[in-house]
N, C-alpha and C. Protein backbone atom coordinates (compact mmCIF):
# COMPACT_ATOMS: atom_id res chain seq x y z
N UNK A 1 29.26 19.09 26.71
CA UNK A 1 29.61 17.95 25.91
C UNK A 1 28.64 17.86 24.74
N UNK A 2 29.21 17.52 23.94
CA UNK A 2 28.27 17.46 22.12
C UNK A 2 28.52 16.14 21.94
N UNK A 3 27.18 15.79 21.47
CA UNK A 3 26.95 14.25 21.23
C UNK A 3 26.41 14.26 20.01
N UNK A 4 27.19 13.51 18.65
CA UNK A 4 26.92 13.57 17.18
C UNK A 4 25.61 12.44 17.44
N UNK A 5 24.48 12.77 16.65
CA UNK A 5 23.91 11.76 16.37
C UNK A 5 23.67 11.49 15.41
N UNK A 6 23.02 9.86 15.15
CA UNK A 6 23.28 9.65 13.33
C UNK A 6 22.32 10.23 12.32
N UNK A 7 22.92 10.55 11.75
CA UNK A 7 21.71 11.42 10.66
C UNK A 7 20.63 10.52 9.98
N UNK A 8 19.76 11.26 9.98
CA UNK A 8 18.27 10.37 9.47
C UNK A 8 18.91 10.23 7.75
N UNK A 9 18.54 9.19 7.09
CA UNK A 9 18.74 8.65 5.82
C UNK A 9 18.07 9.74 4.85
N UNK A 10 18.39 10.04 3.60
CA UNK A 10 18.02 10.60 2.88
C UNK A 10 16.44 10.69 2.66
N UNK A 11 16.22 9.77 2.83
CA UNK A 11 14.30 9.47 2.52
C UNK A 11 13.35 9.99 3.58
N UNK A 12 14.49 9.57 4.71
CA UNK A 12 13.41 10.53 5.74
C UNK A 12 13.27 12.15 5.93
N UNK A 13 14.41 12.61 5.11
CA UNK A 13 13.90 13.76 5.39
C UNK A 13 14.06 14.54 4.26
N UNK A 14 13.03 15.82 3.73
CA UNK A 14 13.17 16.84 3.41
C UNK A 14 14.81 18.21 3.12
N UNK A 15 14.53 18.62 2.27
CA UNK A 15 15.34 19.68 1.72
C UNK A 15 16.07 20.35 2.86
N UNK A 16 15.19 20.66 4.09
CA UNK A 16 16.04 21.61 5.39
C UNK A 16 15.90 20.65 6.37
N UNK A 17 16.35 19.16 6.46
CA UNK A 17 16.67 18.30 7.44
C UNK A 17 15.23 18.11 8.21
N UNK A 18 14.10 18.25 7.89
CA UNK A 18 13.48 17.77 8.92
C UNK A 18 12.55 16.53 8.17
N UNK A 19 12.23 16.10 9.66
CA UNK A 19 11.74 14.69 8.78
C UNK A 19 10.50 14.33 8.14
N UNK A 20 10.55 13.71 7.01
CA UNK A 20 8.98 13.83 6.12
C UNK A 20 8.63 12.59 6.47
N UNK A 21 7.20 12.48 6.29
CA UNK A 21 6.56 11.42 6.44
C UNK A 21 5.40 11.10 4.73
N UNK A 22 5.77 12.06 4.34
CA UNK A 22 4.77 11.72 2.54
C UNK A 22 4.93 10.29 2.51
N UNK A 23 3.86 10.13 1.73
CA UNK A 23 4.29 8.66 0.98
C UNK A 23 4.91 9.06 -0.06
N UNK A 24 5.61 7.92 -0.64
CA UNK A 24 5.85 7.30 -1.51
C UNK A 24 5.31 7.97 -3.08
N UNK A 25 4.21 7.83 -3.24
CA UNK A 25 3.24 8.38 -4.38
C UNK A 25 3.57 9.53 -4.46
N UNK A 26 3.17 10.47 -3.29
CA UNK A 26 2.64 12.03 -2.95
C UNK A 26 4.38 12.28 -3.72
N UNK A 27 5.04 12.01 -3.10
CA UNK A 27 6.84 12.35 -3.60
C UNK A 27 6.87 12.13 -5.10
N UNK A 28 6.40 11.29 -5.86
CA UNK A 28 6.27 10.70 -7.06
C UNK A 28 5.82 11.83 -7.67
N UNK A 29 4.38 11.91 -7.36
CA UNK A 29 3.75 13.12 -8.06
C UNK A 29 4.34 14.55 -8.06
N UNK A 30 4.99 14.86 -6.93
CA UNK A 30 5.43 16.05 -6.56
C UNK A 30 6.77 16.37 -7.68
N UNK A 31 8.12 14.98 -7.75
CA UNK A 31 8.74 14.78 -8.74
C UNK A 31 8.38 15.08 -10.23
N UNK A 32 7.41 14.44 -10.17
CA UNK A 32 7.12 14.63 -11.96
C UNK A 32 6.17 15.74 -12.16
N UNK A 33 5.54 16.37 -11.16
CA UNK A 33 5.16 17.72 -11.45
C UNK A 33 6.01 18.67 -12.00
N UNK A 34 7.26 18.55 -10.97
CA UNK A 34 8.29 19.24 -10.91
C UNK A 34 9.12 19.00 -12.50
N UNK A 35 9.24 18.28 -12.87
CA UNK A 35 9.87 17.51 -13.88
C UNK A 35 9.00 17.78 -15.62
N UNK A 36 7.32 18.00 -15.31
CA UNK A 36 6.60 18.57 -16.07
C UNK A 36 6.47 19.91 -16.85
N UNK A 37 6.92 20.54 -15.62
CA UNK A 37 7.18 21.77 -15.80
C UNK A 37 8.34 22.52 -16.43
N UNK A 38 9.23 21.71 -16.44
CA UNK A 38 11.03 22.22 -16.40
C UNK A 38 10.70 21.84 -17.78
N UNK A 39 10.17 21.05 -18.75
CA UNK A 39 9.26 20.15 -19.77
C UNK A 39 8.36 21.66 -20.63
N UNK A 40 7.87 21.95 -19.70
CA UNK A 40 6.51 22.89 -20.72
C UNK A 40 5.42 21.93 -21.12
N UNK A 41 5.10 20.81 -20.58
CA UNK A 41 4.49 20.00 -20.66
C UNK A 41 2.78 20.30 -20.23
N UNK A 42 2.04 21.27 -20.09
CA UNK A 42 0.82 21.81 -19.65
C UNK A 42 -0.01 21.06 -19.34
N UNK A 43 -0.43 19.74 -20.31
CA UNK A 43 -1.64 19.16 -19.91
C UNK A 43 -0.80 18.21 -18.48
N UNK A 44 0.29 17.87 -18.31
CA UNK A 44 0.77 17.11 -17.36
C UNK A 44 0.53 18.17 -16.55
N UNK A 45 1.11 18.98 -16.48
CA UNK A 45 1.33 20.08 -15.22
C UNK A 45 -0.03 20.34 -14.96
N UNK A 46 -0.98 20.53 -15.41
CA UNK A 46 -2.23 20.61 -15.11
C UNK A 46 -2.90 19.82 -14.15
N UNK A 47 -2.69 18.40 -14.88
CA UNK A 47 -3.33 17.08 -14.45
C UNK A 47 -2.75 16.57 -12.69
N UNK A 48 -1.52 16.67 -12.86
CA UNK A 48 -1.00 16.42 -11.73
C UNK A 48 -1.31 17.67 -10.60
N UNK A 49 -0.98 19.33 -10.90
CA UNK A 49 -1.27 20.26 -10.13
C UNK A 49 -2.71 19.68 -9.39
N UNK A 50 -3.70 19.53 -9.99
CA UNK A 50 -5.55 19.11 -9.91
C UNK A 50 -5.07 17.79 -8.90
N UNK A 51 -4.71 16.87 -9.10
CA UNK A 51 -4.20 15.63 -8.37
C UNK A 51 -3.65 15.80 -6.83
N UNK A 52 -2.49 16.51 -6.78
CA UNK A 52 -2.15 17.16 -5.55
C UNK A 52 -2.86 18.52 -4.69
N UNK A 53 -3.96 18.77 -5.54
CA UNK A 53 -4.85 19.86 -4.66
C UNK A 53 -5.98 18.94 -4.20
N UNK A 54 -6.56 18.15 -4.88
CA UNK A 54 -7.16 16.97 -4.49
C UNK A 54 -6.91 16.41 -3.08
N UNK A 55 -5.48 15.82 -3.29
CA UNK A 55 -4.95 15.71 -1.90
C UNK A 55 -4.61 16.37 -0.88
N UNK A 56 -4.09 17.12 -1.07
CA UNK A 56 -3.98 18.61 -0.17
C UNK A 56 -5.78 18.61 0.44
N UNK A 57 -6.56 18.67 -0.10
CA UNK A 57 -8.01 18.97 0.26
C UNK A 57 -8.35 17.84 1.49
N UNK A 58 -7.94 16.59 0.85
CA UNK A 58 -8.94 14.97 1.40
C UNK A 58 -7.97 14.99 2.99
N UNK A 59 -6.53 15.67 2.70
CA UNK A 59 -5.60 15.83 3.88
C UNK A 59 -6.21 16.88 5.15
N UNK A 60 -6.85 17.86 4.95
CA UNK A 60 -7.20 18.80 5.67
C UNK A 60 -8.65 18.92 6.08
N UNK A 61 -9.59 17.82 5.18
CA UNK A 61 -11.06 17.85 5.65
C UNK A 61 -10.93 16.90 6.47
N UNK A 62 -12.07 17.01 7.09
CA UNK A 62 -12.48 16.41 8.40
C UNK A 62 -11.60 16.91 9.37
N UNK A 63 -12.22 16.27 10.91
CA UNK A 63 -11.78 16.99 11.78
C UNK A 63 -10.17 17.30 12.54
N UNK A 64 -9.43 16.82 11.72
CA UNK A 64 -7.86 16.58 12.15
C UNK A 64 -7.34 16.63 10.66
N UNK A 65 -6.29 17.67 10.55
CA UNK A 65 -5.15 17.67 9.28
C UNK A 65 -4.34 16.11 9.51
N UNK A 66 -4.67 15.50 8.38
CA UNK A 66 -3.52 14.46 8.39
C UNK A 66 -2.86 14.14 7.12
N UNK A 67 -1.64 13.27 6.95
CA UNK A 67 -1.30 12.55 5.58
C UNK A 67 -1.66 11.72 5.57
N UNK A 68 -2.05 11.86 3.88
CA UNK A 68 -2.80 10.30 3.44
C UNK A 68 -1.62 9.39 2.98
N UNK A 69 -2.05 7.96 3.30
CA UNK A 69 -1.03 6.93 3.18
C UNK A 69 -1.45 6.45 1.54
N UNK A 70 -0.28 5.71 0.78
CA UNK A 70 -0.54 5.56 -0.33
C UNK A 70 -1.74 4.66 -1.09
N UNK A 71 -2.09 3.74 -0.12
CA UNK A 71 -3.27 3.18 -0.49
C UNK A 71 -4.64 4.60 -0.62
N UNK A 72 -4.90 5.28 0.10
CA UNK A 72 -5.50 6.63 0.09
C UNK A 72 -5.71 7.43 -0.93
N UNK A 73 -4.26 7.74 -1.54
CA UNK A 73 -4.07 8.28 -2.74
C UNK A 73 -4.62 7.75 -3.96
N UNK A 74 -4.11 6.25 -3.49
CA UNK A 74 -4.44 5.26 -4.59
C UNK A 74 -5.96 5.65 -4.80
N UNK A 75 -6.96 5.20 -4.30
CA UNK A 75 -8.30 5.74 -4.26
C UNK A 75 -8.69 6.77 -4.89
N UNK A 76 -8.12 7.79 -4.09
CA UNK A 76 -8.21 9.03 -4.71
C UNK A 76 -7.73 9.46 -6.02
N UNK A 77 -7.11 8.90 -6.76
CA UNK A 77 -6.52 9.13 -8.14
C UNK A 77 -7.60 8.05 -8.83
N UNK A 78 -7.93 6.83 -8.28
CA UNK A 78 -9.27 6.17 -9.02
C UNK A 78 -10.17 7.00 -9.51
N UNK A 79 -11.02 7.60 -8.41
CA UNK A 79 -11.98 8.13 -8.16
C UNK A 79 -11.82 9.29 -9.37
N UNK A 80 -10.84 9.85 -8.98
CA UNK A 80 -10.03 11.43 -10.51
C UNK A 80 -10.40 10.79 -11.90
N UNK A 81 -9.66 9.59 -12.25
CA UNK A 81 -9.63 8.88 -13.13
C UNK A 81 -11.08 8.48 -13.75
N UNK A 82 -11.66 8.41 -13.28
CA UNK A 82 -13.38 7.84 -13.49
C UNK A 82 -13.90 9.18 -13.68
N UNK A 83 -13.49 9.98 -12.66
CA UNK A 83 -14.53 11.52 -13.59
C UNK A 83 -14.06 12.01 -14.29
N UNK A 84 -12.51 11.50 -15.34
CA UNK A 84 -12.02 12.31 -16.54
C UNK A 84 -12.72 11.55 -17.23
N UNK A 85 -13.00 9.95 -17.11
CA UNK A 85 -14.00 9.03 -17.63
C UNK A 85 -14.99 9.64 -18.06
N UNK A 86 -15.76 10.00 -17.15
CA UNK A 86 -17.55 10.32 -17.31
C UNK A 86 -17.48 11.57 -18.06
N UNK A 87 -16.47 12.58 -17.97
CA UNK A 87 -16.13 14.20 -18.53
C UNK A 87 -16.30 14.23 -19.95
N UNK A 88 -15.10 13.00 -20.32
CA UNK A 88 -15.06 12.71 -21.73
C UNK A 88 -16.47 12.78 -22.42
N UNK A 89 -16.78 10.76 -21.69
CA UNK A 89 -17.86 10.75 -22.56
C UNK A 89 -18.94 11.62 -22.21
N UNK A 90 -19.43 12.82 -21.63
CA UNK A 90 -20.27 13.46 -21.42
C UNK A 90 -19.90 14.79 -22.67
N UNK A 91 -18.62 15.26 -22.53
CA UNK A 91 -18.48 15.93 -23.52
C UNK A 91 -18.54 15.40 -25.22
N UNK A 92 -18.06 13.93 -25.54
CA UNK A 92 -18.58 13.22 -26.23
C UNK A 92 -19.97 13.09 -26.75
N UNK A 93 -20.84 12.87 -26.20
CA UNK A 93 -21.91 13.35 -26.15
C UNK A 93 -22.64 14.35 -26.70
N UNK A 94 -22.27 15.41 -25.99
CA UNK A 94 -22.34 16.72 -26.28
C UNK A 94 -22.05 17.46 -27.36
N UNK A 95 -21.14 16.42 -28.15
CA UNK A 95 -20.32 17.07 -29.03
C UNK A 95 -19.61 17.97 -29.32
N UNK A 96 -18.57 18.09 -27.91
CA UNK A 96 -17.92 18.47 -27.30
C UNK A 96 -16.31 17.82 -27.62
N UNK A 97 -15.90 17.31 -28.50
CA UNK A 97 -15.11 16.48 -29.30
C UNK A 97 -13.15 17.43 -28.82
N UNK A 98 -13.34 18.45 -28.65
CA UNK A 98 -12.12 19.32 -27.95
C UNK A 98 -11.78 18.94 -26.55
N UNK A 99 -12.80 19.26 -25.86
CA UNK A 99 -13.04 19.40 -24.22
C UNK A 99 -13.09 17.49 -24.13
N UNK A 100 -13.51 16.52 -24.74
CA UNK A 100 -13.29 15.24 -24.58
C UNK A 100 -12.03 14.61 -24.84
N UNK A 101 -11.27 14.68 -25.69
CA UNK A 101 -9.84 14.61 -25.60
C UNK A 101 -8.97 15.41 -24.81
N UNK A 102 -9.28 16.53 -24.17
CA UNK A 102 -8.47 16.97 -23.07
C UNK A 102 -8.42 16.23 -21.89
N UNK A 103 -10.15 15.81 -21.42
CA UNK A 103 -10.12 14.64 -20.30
C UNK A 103 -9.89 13.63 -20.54
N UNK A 104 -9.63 12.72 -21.84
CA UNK A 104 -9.34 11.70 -22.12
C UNK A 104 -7.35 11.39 -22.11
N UNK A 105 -6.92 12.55 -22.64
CA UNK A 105 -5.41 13.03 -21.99
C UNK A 105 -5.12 12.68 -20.67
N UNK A 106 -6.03 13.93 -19.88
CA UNK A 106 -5.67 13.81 -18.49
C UNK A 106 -6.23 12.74 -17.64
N UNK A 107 -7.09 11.91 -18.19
CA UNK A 107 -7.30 10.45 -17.59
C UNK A 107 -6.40 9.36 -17.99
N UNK A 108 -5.36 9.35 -19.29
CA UNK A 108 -4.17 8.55 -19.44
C UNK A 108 -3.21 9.07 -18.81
N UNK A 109 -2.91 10.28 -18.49
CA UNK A 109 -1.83 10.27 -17.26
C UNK A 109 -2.19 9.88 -15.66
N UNK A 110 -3.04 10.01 -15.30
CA UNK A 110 -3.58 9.50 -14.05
C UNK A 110 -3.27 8.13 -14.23
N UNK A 111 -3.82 7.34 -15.62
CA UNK A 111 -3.58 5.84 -15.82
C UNK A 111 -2.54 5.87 -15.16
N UNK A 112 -1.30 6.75 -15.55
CA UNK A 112 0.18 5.44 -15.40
C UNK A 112 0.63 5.90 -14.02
N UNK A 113 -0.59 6.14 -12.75
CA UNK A 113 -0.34 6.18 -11.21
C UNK A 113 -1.00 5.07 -10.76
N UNK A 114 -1.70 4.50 -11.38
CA UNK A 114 -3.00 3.24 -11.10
C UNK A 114 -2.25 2.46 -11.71
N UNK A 115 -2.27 1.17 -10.74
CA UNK A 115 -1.97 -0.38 -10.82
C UNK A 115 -2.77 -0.73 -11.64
N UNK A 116 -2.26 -1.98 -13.28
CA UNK A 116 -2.60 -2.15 -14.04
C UNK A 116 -3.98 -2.70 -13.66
N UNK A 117 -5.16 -2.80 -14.81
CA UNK A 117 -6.33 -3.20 -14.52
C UNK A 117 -6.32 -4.62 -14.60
N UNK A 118 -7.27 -5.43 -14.36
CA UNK A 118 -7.52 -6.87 -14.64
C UNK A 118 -7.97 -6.81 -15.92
N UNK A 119 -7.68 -8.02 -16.43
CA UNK A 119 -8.53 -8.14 -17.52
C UNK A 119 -9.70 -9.04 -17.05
N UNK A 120 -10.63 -9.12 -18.77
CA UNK A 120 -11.44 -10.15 -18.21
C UNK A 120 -11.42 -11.99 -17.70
N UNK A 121 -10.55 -12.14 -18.09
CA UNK A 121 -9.84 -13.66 -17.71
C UNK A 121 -9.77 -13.67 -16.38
N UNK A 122 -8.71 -12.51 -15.98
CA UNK A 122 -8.60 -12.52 -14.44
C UNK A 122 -9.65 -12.08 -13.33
N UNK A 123 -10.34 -11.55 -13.84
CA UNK A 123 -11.71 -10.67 -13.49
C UNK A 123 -12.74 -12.23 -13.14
N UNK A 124 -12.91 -13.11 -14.31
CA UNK A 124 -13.84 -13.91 -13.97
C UNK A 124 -13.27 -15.14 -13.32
N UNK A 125 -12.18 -15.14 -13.34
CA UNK A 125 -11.71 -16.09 -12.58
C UNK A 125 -11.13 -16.01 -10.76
N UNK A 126 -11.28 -14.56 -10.77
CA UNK A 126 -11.66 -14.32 -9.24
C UNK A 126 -13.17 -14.40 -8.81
N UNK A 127 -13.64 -14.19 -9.44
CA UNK A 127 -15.29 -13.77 -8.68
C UNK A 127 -15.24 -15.17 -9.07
N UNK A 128 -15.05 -16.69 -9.74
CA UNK A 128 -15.35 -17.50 -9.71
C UNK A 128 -14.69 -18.00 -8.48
N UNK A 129 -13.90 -18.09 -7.91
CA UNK A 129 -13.39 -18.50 -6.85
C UNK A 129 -13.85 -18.14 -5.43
N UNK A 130 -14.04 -16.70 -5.23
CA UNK A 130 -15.53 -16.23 -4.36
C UNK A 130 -16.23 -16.78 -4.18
N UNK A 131 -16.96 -16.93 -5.60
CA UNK A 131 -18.29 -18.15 -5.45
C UNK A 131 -18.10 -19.59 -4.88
N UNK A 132 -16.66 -20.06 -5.20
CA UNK A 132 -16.77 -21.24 -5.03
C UNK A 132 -16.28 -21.17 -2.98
N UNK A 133 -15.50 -20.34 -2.65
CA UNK A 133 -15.22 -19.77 -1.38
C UNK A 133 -16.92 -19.69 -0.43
N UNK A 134 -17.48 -18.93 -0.70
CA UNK A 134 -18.70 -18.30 -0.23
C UNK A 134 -19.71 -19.29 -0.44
N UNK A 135 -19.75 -19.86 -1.28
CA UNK A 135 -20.51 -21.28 -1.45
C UNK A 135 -21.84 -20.86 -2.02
N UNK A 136 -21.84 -18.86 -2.37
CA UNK A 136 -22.91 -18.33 -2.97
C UNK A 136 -23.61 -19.06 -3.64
N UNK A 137 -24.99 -18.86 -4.14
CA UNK A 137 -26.06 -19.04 -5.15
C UNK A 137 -27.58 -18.14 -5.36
N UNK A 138 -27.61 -18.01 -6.20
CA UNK A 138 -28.45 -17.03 -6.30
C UNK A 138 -28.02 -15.41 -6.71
N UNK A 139 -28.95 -14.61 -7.06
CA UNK A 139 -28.81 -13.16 -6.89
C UNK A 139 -28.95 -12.66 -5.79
N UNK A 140 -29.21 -13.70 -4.56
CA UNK A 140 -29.58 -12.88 -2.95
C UNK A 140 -27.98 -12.97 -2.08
N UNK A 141 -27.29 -13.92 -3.21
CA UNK A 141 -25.78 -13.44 -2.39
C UNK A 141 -24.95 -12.78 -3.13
N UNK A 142 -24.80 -12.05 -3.82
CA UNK A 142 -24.41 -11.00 -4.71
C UNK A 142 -23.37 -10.41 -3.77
N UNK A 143 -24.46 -9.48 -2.49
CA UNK A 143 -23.93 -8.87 -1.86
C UNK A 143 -22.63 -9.76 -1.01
N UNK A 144 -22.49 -11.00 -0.51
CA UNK A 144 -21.86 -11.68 -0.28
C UNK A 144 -20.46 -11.89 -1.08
N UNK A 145 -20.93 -12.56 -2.04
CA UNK A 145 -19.81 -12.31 -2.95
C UNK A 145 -19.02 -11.27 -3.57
N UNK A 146 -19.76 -10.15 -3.22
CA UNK A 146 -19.04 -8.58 -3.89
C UNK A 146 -18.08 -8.29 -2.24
N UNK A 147 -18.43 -8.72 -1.32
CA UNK A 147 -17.96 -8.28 -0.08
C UNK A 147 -16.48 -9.55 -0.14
N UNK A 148 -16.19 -10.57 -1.22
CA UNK A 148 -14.84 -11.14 -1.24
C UNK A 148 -14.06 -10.47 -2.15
N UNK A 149 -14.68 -10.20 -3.27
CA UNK A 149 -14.58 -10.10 -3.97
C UNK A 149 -13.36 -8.62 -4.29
N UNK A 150 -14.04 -8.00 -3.81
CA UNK A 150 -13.86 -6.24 -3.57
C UNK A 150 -12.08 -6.09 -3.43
N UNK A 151 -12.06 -6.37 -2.17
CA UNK A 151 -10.60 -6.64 -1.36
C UNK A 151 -9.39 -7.07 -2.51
N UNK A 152 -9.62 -8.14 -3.11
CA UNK A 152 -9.13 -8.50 -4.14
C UNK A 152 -8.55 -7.59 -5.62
N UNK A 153 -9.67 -6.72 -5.54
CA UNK A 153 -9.46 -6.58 -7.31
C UNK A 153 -9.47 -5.01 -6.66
N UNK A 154 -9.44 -4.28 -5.18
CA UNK A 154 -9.03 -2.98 -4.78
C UNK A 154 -8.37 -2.18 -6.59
N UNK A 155 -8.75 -1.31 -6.97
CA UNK A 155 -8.26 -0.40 -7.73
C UNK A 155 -7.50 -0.82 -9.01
N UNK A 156 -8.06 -2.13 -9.37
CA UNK A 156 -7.69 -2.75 -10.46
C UNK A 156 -8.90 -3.08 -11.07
N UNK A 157 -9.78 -3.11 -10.59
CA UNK A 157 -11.44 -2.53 -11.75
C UNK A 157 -12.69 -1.78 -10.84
N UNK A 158 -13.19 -1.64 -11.94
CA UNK A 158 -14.27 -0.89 -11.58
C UNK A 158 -15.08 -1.75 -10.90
N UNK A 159 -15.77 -1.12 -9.69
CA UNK A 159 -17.18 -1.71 -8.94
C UNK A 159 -18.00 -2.34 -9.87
N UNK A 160 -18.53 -1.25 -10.97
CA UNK A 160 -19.52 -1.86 -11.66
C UNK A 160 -18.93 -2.61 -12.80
N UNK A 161 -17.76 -3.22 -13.38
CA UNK A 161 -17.05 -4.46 -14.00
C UNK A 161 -17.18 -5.53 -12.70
N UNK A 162 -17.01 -5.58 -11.79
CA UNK A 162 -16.65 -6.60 -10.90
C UNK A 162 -18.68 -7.07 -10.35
N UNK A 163 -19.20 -5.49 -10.36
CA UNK A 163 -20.53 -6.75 -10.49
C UNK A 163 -21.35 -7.33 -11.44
N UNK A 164 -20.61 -6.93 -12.27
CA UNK A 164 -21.90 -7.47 -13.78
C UNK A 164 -21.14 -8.96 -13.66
N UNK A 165 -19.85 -8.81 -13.34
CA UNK A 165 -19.25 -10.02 -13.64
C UNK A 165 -19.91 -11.18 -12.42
N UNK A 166 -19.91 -10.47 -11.38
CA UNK A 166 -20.42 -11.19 -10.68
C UNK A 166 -22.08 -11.89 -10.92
N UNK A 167 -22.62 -10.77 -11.10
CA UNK A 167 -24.15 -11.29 -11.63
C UNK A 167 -24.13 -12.01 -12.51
N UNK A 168 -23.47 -11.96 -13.59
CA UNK A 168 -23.26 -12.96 -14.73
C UNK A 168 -23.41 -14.23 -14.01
N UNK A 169 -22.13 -14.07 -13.14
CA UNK A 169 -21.67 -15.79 -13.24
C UNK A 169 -23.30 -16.67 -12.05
N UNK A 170 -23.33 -15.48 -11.04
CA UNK A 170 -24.75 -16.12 -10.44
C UNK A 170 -25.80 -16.85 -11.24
N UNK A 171 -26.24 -15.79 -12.48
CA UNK A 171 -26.96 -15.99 -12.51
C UNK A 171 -27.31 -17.10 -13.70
N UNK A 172 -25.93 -17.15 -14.21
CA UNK A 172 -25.43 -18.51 -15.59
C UNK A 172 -25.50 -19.93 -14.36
N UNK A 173 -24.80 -19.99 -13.20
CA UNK A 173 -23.91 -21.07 -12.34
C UNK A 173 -25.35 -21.19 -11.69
């Protein structure tokens, strides 16, 4: 006797029926890699290839192969993003004015995988609410207030924007 069963939905699975578990992102990237290329688009195809070996890597270190979930990625494309940052202006610097607009390229395509940033309005008007939460004062609760703070503004600014802002307001309030 043969018993039909219902087929898994398009999303769950892969090209030869078996079932994927990627996130969301990882599929994204994999898409517009794919989509980069068919393009002739190089510095994309580049940027993204570097992005997904990245992951491929953070997936297989440590002691168990696993997939990273999209918050994960998220991180991990921060983290990318900040050293096309530092690349630039280091080649900047250097006067290196070629090699700094290549990382300054491939750090605006990483941009449009990262959730928009805060500005400063929204920036000081969270860590003001922390403070007023935490009941902080002083520079000896800093650490206090960066520990509400954090959770909040996850991958929408930088550590070191979120503590100057914070020290500011300590040390004005």
């Amino acid at each position: 006797m043969v018993v039909a069963l219902p087929a898994p939905s398009d999303r769950e699975c892969d090209a030869y029926g078996r079932i994927s578990l990627m996130s969301g992102l990882k599929d994204r990237l994999r898409a517009d890699l794919t989509a980069s290329m068919k393009d002739r688009n190089e510095v994309r195809t580049r940027t993204l290839r570097m992005v997904l070996t990245e992951i491929s890597k953070e997936e297989v270190s440590g002691a168990a192969a696993r997939e990273l979930d999209d918050a994960e990625i998220q991180r991990l494309l921060v983290r990318e993003a900040k050293r096309r940052r530092e690349a630039a202006d280091a080649f900047s610097d250097a006067g290196r004015s070629d090699q700094a607009a290549a990382e300054h390229a491939e750090g605006e395509i990483l941009a449009e995988y990262l959730p928009a940033q805060l500005d400063d309005a929204e920036l000081t008007g969270l860590v003001a609410t922390a403070i007023a939460v935490t009941g902080a004062a002083g520079q000896n609760a800093m650490g206090l207030v960066m520990k509400a703070v954090t959770p909040k503004v996850a991958g929408r600014a930088e550590g070191a924007r979120v503590a100057a802002e914070v020290r500011r307001q300590l040390t004005s309030g």
